[in-house]
PDBML (XML) file of the C-alpha atoms, coordinates in Angstrom:
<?xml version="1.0" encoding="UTF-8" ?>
<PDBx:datablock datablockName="MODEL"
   xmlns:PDBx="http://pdbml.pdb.org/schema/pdbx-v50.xsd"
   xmlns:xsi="http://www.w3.org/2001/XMLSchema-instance"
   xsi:schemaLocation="http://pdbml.pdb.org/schema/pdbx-v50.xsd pdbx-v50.xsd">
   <PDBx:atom_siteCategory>
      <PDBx:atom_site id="1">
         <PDBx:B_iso_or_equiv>0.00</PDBx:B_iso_or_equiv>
         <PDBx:Cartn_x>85.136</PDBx:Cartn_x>
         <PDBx:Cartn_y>89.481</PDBx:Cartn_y>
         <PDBx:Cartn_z>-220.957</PDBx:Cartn_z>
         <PDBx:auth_asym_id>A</PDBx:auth_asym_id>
         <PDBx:auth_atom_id>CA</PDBx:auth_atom_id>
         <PDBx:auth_comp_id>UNK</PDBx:auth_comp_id>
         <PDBx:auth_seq_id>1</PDBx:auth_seq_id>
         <PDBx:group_PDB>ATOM</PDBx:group_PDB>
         <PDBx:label_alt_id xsi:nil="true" />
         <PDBx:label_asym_id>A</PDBx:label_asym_id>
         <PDBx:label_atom_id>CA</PDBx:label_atom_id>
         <PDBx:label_comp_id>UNK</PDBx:label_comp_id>
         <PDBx:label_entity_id>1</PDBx:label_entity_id>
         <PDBx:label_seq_id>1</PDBx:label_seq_id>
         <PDBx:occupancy>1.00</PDBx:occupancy>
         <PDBx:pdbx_PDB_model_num>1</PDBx:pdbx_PDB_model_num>
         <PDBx:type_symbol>C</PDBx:type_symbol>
      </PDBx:atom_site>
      <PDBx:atom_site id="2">
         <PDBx:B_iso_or_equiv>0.00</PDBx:B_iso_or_equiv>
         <PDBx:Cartn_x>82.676</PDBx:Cartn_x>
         <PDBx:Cartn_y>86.931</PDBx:Cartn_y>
         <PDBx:Cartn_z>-222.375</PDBx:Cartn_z>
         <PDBx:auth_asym_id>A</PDBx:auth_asym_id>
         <PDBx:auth_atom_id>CA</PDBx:auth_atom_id>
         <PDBx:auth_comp_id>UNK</PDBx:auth_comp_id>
         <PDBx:auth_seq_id>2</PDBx:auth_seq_id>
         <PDBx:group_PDB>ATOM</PDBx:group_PDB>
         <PDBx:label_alt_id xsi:nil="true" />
         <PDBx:label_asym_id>A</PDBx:label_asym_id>
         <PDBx:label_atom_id>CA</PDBx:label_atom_id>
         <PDBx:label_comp_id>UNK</PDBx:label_comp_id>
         <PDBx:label_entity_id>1</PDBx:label_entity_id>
         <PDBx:label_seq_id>2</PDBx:label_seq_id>
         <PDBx:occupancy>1.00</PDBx:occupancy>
         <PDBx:pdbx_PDB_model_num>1</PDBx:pdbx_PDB_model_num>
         <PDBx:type_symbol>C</PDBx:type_symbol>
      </PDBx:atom_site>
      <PDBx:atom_site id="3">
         <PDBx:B_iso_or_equiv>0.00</PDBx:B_iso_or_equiv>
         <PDBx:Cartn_x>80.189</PDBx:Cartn_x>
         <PDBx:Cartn_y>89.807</PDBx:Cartn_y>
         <PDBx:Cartn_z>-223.287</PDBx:Cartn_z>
         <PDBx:auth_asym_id>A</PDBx:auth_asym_id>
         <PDBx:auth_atom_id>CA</PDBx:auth_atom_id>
         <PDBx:auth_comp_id>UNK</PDBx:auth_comp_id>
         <PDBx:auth_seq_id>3</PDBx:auth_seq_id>
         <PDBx:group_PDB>ATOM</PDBx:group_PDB>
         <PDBx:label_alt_id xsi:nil="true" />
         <PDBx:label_asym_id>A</PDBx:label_asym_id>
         <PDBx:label_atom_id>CA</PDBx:label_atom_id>
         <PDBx:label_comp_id>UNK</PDBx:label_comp_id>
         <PDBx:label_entity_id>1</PDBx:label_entity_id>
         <PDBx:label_seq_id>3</PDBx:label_seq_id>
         <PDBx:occupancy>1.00</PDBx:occupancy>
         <PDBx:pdbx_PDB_model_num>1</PDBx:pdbx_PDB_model_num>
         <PDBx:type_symbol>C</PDBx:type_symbol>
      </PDBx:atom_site>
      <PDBx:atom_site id="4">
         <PDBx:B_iso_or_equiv>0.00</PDBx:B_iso_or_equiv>
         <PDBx:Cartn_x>82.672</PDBx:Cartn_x>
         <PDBx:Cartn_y>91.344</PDBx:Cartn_y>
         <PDBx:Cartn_z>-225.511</PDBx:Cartn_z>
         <PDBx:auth_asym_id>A</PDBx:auth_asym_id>
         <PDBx:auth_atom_id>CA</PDBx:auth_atom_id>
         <PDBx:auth_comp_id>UNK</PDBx:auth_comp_id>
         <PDBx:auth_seq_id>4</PDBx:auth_seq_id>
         <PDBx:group_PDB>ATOM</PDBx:group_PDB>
         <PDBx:label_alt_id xsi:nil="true" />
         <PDBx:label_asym_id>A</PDBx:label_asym_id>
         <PDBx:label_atom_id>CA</PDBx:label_atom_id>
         <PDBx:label_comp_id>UNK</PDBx:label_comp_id>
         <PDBx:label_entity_id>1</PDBx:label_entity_id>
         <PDBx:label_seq_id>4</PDBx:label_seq_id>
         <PDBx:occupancy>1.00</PDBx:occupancy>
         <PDBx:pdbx_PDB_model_num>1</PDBx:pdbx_PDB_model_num>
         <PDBx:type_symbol>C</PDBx:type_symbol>
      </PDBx:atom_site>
      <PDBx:atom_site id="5">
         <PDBx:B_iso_or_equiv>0.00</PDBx:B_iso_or_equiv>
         <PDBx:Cartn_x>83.696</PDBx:Cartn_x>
         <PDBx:Cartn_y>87.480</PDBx:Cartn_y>
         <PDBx:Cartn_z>-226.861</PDBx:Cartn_z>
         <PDBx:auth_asym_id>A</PDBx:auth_asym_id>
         <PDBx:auth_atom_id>CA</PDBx:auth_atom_id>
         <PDBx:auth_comp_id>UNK</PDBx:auth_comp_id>
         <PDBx:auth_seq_id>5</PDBx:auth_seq_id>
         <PDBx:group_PDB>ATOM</PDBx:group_PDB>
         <PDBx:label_alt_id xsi:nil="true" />
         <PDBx:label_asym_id>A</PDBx:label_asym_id>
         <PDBx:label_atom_id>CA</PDBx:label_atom_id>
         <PDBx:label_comp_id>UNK</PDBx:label_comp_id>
         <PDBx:label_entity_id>1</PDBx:label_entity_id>
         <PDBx:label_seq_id>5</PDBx:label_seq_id>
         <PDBx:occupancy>1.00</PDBx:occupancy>
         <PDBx:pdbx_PDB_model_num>1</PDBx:pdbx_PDB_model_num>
         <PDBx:type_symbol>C</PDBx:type_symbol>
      </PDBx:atom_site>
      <PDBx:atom_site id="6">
         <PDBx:B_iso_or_equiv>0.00</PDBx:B_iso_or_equiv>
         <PDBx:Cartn_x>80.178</PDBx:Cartn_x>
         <PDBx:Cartn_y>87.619</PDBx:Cartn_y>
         <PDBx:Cartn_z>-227.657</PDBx:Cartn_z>
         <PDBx:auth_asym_id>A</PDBx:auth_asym_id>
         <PDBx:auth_atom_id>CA</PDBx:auth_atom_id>
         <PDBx:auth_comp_id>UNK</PDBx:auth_comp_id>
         <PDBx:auth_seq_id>6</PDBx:auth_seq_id>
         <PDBx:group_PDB>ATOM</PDBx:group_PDB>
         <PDBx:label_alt_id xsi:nil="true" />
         <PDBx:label_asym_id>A</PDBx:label_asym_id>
         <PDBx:label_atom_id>CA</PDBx:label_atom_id>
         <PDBx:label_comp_id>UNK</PDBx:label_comp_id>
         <PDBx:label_entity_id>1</PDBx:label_entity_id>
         <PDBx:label_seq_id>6</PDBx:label_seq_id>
         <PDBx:occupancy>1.00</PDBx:occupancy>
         <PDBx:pdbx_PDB_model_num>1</PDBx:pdbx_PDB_model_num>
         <PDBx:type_symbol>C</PDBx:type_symbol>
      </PDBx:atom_site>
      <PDBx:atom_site id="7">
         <PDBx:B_iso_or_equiv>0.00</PDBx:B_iso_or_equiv>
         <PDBx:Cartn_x>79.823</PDBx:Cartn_x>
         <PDBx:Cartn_y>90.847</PDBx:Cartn_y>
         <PDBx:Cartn_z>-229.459</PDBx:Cartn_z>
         <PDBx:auth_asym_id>A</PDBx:auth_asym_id>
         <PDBx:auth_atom_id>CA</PDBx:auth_atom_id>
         <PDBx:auth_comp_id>UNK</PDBx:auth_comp_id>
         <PDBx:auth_seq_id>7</PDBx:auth_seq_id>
         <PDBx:group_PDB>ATOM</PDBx:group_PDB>
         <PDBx:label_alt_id xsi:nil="true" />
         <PDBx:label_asym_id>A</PDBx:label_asym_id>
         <PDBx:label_atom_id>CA</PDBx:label_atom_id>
         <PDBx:label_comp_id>UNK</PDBx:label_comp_id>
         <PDBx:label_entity_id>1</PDBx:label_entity_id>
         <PDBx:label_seq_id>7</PDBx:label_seq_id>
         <PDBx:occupancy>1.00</PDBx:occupancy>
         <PDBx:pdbx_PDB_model_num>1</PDBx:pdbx_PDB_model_num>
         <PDBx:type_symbol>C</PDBx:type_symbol>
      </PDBx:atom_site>
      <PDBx:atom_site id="8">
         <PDBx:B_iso_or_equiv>0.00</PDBx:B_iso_or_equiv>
         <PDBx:Cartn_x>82.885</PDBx:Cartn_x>
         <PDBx:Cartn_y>89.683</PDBx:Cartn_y>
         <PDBx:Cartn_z>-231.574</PDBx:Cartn_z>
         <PDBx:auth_asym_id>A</PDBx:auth_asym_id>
         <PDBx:auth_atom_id>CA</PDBx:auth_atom_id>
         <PDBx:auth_comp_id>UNK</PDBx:auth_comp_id>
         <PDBx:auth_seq_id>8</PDBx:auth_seq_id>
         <PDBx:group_PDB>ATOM</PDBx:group_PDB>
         <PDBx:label_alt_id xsi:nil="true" />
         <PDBx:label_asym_id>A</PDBx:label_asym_id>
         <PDBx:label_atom_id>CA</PDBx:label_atom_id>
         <PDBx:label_comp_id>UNK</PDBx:label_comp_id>
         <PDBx:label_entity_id>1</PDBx:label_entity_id>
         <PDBx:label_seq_id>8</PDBx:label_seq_id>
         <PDBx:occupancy>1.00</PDBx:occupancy>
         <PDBx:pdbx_PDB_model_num>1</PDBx:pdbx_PDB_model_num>
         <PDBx:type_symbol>C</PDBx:type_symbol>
      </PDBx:atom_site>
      <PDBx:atom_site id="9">
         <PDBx:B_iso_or_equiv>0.00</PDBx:B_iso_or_equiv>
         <PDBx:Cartn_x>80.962</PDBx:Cartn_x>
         <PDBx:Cartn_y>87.041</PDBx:Cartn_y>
         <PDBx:Cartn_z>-233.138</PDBx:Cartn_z>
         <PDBx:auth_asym_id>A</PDBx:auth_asym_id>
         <PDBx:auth_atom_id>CA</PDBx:auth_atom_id>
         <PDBx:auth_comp_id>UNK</PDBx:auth_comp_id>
         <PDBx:auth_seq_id>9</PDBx:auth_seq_id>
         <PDBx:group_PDB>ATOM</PDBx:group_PDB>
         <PDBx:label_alt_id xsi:nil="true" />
         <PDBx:label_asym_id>A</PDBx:label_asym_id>
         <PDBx:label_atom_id>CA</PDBx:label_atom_id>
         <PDBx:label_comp_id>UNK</PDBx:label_comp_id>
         <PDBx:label_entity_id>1</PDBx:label_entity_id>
         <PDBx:label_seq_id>9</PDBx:label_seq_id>
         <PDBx:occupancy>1.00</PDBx:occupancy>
         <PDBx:pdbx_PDB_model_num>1</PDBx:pdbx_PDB_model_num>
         <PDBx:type_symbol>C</PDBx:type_symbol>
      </PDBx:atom_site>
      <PDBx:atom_site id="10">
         <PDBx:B_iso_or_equiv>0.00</PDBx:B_iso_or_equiv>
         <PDBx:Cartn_x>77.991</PDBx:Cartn_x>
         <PDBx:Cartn_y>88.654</PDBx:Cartn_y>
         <PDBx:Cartn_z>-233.464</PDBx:Cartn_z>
         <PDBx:auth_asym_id>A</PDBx:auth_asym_id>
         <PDBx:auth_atom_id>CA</PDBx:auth_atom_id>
         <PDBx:auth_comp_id>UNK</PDBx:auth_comp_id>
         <PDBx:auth_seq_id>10</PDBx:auth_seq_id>
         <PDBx:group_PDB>ATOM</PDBx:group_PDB>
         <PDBx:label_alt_id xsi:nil="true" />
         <PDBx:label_asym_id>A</PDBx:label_asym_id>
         <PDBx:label_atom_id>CA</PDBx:label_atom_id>
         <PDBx:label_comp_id>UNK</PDBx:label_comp_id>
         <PDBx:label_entity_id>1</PDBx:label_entity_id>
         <PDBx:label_seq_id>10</PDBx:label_seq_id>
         <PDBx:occupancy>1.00</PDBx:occupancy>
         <PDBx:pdbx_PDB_model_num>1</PDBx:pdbx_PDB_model_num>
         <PDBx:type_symbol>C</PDBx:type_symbol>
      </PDBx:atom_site>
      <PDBx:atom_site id="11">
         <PDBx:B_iso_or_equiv>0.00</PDBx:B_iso_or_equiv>
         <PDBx:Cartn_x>78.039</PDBx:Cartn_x>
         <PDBx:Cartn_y>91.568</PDBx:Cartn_y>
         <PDBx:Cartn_z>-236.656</PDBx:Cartn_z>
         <PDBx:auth_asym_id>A</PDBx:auth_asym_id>
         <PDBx:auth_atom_id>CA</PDBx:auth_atom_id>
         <PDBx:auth_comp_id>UNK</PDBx:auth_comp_id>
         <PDBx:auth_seq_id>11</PDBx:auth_seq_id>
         <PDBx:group_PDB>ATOM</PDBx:group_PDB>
         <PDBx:label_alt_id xsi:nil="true" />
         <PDBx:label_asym_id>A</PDBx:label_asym_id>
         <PDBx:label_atom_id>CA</PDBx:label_atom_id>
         <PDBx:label_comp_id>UNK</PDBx:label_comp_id>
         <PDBx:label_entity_id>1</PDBx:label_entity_id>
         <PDBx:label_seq_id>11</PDBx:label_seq_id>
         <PDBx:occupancy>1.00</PDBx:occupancy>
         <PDBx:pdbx_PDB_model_num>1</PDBx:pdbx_PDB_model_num>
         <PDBx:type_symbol>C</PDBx:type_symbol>
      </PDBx:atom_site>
      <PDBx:atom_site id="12">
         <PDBx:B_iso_or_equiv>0.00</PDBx:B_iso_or_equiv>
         <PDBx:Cartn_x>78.122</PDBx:Cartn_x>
         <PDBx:Cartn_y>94.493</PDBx:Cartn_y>
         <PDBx:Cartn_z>-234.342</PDBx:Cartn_z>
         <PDBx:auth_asym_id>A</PDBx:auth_asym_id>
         <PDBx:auth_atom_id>CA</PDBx:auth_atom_id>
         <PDBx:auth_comp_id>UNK</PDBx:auth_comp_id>
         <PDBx:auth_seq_id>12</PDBx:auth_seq_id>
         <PDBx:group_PDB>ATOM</PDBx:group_PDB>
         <PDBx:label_alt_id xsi:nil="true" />
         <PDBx:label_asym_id>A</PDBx:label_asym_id>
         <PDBx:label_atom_id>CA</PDBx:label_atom_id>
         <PDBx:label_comp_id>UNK</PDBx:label_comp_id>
         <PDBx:label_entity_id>1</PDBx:label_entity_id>
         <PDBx:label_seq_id>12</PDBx:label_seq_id>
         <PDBx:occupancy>1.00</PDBx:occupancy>
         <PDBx:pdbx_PDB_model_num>1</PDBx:pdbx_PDB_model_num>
         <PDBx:type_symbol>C</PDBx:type_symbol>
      </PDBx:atom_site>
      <PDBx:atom_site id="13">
         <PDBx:B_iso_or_equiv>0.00</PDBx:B_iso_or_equiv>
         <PDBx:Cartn_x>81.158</PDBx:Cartn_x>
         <PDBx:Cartn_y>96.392</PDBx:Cartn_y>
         <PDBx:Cartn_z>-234.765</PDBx:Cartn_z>
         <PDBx:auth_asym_id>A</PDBx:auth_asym_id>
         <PDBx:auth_atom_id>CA</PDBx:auth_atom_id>
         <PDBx:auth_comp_id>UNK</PDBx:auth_comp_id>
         <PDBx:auth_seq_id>13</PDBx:auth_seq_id>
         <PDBx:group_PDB>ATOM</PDBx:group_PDB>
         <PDBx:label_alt_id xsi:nil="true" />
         <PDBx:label_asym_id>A</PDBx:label_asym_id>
         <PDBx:label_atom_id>CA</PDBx:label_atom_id>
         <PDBx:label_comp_id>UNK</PDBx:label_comp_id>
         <PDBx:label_entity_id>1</PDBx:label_entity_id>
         <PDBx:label_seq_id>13</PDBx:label_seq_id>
         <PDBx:occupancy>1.00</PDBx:occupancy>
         <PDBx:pdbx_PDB_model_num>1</PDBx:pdbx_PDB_model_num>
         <PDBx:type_symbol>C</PDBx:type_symbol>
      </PDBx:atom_site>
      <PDBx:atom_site id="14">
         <PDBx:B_iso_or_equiv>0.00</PDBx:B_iso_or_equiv>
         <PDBx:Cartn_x>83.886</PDBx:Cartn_x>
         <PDBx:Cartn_y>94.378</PDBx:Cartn_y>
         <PDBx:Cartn_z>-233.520</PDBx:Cartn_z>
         <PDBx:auth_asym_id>A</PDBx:auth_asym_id>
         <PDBx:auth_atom_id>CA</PDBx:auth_atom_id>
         <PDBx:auth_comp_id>UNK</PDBx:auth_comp_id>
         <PDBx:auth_seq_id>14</PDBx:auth_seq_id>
         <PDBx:group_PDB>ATOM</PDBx:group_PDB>
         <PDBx:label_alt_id xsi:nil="true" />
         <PDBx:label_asym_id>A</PDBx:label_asym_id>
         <PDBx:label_atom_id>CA</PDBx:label_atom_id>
         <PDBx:label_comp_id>UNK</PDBx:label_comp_id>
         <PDBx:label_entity_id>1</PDBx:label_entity_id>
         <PDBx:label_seq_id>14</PDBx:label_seq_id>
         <PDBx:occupancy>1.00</PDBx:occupancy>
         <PDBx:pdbx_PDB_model_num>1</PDBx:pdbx_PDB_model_num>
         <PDBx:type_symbol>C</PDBx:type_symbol>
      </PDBx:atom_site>
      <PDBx:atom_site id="15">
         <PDBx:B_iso_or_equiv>0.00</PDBx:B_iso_or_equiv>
         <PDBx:Cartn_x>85.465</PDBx:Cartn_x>
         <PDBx:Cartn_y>97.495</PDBx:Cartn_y>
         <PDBx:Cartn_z>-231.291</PDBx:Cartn_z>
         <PDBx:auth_asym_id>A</PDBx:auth_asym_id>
         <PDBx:auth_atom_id>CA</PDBx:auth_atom_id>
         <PDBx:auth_comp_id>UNK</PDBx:auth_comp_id>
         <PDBx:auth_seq_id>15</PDBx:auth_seq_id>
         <PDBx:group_PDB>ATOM</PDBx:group_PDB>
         <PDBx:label_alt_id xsi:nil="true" />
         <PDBx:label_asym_id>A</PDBx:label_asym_id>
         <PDBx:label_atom_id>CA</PDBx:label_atom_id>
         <PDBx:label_comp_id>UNK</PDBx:label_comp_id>
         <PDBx:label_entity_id>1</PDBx:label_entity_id>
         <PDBx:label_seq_id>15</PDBx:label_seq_id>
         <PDBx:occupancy>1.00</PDBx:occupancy>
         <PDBx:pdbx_PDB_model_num>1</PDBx:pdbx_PDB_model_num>
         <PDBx:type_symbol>C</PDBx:type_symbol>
      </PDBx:atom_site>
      <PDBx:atom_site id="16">
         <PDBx:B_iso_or_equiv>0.00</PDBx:B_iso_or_equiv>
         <PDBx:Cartn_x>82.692</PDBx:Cartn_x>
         <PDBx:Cartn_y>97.658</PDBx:Cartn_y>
         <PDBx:Cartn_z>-229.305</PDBx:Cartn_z>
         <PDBx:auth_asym_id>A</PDBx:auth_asym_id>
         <PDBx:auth_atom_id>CA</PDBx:auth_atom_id>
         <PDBx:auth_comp_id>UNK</PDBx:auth_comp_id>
         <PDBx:auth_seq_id>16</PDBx:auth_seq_id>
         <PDBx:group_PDB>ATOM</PDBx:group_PDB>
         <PDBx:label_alt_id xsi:nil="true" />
         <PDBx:label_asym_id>A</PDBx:label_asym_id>
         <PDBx:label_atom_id>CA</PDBx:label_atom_id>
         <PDBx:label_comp_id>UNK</PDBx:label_comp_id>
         <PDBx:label_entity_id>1</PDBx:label_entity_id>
         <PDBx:label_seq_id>16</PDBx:label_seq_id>
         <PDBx:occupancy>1.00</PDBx:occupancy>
         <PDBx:pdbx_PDB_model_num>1</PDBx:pdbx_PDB_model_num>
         <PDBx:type_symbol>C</PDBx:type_symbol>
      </PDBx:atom_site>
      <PDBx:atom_site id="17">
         <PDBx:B_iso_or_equiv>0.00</PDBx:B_iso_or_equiv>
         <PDBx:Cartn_x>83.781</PDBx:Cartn_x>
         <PDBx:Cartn_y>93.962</PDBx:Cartn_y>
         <PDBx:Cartn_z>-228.068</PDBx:Cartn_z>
         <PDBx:auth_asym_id>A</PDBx:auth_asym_id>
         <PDBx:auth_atom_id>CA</PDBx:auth_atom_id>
         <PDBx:auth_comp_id>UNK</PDBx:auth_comp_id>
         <PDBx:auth_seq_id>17</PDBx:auth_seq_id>
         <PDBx:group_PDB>ATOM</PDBx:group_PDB>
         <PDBx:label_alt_id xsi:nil="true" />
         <PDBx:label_asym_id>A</PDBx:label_asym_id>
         <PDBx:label_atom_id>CA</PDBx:label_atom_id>
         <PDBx:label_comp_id>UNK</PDBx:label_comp_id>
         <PDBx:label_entity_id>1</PDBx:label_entity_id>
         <PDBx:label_seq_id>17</PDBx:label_seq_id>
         <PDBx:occupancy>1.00</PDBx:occupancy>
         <PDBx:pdbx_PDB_model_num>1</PDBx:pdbx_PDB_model_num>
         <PDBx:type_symbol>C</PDBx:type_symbol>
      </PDBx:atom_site>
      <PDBx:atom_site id="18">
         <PDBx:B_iso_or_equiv>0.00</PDBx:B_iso_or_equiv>
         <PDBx:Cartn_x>87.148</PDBx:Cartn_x>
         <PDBx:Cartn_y>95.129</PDBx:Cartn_y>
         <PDBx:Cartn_z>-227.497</PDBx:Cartn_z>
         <PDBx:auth_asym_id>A</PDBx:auth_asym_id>
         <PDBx:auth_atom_id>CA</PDBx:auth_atom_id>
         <PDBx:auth_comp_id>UNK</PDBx:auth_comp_id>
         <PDBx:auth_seq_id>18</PDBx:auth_seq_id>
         <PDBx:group_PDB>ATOM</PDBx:group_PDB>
         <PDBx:label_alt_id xsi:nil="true" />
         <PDBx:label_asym_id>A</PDBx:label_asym_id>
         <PDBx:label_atom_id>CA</PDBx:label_atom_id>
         <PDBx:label_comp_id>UNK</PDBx:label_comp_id>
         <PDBx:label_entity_id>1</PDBx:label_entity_id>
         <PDBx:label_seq_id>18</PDBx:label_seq_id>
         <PDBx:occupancy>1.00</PDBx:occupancy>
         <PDBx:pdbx_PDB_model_num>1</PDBx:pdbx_PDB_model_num>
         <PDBx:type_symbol>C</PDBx:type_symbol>
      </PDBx:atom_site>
      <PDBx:atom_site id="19">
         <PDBx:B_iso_or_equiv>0.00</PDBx:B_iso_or_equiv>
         <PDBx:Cartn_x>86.421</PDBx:Cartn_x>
         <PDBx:Cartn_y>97.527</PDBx:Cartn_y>
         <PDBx:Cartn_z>-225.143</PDBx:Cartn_z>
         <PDBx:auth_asym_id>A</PDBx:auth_asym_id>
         <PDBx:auth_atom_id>CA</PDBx:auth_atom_id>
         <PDBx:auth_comp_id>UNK</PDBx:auth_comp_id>
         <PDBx:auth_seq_id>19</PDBx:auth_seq_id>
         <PDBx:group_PDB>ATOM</PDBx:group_PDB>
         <PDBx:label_alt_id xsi:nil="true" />
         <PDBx:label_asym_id>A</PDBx:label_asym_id>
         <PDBx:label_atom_id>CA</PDBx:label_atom_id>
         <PDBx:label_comp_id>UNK</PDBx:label_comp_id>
         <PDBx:label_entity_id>1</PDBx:label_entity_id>
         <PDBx:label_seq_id>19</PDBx:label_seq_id>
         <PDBx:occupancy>1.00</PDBx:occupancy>
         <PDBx:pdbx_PDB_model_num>1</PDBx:pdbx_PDB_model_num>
         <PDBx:type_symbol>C</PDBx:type_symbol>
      </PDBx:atom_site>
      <PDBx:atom_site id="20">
         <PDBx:B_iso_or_equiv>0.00</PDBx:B_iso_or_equiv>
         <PDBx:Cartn_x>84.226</PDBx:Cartn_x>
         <PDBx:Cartn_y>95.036</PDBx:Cartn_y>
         <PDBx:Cartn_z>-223.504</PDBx:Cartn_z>
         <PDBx:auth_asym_id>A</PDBx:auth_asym_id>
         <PDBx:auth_atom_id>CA</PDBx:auth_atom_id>
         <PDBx:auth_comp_id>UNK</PDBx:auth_comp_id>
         <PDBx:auth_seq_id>20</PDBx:auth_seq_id>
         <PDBx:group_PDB>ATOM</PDBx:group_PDB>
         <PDBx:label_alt_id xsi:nil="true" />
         <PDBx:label_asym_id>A</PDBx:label_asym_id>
         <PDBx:label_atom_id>CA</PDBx:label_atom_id>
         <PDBx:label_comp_id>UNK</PDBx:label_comp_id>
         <PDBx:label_entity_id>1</PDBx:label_entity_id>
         <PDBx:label_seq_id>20</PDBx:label_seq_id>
         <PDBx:occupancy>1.00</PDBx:occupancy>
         <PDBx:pdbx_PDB_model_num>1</PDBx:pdbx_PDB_model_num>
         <PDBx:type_symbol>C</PDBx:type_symbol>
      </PDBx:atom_site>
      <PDBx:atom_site id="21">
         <PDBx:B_iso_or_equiv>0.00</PDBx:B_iso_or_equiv>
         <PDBx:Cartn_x>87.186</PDBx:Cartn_x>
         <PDBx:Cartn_y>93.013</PDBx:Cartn_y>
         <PDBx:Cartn_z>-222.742</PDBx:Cartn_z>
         <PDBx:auth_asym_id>A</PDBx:auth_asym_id>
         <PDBx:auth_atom_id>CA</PDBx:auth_atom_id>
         <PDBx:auth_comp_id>UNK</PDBx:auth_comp_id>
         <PDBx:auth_seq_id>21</PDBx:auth_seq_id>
         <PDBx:group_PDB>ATOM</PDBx:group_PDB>
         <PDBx:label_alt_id xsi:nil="true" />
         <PDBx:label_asym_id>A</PDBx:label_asym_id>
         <PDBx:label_atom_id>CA</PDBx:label_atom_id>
         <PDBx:label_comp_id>UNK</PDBx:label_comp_id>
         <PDBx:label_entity_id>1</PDBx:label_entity_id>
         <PDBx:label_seq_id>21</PDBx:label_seq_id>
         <PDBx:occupancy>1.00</PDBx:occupancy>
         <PDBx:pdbx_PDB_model_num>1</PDBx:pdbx_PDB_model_num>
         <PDBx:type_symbol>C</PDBx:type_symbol>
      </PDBx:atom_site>
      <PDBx:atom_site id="22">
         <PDBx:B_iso_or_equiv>0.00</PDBx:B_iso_or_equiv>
         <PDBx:Cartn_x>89.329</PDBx:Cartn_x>
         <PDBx:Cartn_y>96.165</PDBx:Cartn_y>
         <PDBx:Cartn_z>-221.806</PDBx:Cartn_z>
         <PDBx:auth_asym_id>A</PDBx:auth_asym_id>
         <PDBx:auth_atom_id>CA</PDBx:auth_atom_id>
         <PDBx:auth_comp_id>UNK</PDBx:auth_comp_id>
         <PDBx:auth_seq_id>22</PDBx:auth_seq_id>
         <PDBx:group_PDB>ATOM</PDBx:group_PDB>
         <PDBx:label_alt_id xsi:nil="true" />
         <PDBx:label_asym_id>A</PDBx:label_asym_id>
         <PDBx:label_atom_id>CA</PDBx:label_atom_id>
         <PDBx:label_comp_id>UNK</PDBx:label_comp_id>
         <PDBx:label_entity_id>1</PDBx:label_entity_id>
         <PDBx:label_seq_id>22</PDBx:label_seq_id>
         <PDBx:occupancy>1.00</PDBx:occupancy>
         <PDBx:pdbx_PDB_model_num>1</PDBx:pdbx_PDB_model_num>
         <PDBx:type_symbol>C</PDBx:type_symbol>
      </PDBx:atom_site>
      <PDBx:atom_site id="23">
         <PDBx:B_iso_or_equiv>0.00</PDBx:B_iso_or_equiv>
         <PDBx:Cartn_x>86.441</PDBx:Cartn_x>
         <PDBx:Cartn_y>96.734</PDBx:Cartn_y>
         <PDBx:Cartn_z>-218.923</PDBx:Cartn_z>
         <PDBx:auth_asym_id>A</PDBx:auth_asym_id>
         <PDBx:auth_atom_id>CA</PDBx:auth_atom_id>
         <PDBx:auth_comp_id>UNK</PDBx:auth_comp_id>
         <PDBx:auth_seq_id>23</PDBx:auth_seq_id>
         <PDBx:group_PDB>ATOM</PDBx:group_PDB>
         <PDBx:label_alt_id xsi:nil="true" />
         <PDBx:label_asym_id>A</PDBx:label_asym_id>
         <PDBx:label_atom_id>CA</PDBx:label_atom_id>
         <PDBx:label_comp_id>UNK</PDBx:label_comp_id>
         <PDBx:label_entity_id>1</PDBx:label_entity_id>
         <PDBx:label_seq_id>23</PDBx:label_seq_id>
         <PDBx:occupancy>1.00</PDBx:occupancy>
         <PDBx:pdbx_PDB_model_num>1</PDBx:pdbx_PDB_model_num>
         <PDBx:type_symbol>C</PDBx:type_symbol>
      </PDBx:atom_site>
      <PDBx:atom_site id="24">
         <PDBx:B_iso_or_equiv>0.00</PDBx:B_iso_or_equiv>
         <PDBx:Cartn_x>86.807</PDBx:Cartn_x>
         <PDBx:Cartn_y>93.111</PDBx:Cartn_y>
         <PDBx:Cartn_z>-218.155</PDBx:Cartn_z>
         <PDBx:auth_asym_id>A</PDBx:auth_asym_id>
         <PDBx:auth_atom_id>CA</PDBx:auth_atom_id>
         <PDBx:auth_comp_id>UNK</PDBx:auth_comp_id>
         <PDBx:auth_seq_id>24</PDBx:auth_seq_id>
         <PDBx:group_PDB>ATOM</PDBx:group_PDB>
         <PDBx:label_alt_id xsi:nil="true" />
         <PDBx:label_asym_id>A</PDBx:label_asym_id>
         <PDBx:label_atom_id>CA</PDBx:label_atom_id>
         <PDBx:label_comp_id>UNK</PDBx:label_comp_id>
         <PDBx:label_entity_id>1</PDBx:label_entity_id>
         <PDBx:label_seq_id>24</PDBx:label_seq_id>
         <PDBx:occupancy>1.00</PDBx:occupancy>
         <PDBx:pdbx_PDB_model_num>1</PDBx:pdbx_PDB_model_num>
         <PDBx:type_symbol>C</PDBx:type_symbol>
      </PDBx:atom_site>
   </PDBx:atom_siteCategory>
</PDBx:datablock>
């Protein structure tokens, strides 16, 4: 959950942090 947080701040594409917090 806070790893994809992370990756929606940061300029990697902001789906990959969504499915981050979907595994979360």
């Amino acid at each position: 959950l806070l790893l994809g947080l992370l990756l929606h701040r940061s300029p990697l594409p902001g789906l990959l942090g969504s499915l981050m917090i979907l595994a979360g």
